[in-house]
Protein backbone atom coordinates (compact mmCIF):
# COMPACT_ATOMS: atom_id res chain seq x y z
CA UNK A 1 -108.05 71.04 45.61
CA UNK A 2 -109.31 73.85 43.43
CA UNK A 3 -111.98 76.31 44.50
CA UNK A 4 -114.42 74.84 41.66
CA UNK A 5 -113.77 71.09 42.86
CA UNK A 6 -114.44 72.01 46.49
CA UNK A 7 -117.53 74.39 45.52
CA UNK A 8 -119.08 71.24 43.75
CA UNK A 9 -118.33 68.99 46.38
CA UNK A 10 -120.10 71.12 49.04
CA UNK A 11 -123.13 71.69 46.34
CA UNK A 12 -123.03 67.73 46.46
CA UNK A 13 -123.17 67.71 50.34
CA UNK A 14 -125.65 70.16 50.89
CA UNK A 15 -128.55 67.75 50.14
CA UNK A 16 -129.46 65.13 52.55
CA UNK A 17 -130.48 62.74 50.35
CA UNK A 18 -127.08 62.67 48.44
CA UNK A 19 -125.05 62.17 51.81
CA UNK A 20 -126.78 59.33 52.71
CA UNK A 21 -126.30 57.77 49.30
CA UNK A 22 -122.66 58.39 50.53
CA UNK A 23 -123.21 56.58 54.04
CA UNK A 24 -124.46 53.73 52.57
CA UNK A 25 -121.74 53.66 49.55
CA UNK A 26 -119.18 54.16 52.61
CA UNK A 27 -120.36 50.26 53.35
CA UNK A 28 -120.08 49.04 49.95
CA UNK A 29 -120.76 49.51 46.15
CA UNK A 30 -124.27 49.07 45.19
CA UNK A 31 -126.49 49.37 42.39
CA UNK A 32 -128.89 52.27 41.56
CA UNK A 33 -132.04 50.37 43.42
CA UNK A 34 -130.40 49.44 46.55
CA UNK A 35 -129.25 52.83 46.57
CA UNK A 36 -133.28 53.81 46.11
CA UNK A 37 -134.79 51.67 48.32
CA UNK A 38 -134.56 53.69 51.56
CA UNK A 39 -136.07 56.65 50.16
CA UNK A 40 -139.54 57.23 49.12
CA UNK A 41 -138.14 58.86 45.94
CA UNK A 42 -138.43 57.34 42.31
CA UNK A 43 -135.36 55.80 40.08
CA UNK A 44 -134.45 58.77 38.17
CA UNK A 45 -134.65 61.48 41.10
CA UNK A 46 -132.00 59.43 42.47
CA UNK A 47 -130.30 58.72 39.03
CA UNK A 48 -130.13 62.69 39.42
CA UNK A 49 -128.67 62.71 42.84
CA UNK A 50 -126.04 60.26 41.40
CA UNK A 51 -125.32 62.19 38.29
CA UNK A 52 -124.06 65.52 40.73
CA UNK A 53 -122.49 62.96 43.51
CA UNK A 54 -120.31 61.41 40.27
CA UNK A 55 -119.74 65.23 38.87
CA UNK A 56 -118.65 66.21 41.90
CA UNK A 57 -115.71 62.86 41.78
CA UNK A 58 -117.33 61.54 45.04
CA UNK A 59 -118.71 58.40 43.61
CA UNK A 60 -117.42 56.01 40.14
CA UNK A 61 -119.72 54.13 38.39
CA UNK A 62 -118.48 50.74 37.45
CA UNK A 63 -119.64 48.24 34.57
CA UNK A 64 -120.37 44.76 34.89
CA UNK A 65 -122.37 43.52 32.59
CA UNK A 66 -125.91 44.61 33.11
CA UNK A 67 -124.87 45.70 36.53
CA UNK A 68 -123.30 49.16 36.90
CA UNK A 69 -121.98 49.11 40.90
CA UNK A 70 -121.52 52.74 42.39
CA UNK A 71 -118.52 52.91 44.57
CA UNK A 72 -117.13 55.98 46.89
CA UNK A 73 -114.48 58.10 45.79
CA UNK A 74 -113.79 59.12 49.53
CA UNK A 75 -110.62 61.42 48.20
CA UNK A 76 -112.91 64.86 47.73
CA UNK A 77 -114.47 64.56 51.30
CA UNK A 78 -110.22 64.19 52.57
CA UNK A 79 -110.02 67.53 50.50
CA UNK A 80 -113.15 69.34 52.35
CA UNK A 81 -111.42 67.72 56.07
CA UNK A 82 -108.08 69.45 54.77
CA UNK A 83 -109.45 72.29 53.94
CA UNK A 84 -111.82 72.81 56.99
CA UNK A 85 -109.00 71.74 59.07
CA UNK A 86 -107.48 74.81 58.77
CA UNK A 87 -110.14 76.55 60.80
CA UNK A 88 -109.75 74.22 64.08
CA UNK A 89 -107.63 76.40 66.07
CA UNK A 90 -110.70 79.59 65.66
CA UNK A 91 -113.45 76.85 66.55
CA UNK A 92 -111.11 75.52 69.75
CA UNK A 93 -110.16 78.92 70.88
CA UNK A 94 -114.06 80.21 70.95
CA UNK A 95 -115.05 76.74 72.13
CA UNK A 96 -112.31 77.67 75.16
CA UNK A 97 -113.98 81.40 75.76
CA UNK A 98 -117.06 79.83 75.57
CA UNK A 99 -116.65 77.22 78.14
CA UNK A 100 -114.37 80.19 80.37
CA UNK A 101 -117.49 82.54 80.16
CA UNK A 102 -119.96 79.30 81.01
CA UNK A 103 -118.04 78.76 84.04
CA UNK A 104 -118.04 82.32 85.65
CA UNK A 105 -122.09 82.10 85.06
CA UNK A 106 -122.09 79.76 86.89
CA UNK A 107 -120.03 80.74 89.73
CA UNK A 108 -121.81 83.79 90.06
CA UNK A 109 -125.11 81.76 89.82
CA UNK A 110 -124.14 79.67 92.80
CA UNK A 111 -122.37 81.73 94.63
């Protein structure tokens, strides 16, 4: 994945309001107003969220008739798990110091 591709897919994520349009995509394809409905937010604020989830390649918009059905494109958010994979050995080895250090607190504590 190139830097740009991942740098817009993070820009995507970093509103809540456009990851939950991906949770409930993630169940199904829907239209723009089911996709509203849960938020107190009008049509074309989330028309807007939409237009940078769809930039971004995380969601297709379909045509069918009158109907235009939004559906995930789940393959950018493999990407970002690739790429943050790569940092899971840092997070387990602080995670183990951490834990090490929480431990000898403790002993000290009750001993």
């Amino acid at each position: 994945m190139s830097e740009t591709t991942l740098d817009a897919t993070f820009a995507a994520l970093a509103h809540p309001t456009r990851r939950a349009i991906l949770a409930q995509l993630a169940q199904g394809e829907a239209n723009v107003n089911a996709l509203a409905e849960p938020f107190g937010v009008s049509l074309p604020a989330i028309s807007r969220h939409l237009k940078v989830l769809e930039q971004a390649g995380l969601i297709s918009r379909g045509q069918d008739a009158q109907f235009r059905p939004c559906r995930l494109n789940a393959a950018p958010l493999q990407a970002v798990s690739s790429w943050t994979e790569q940092y899971r050995p840092i997070w387990e080895a602080r995670f183990d110091t951490m834990e090490q250090y929480l431990k000898e607190v403790r002993e000290k504590k009750d001993g």
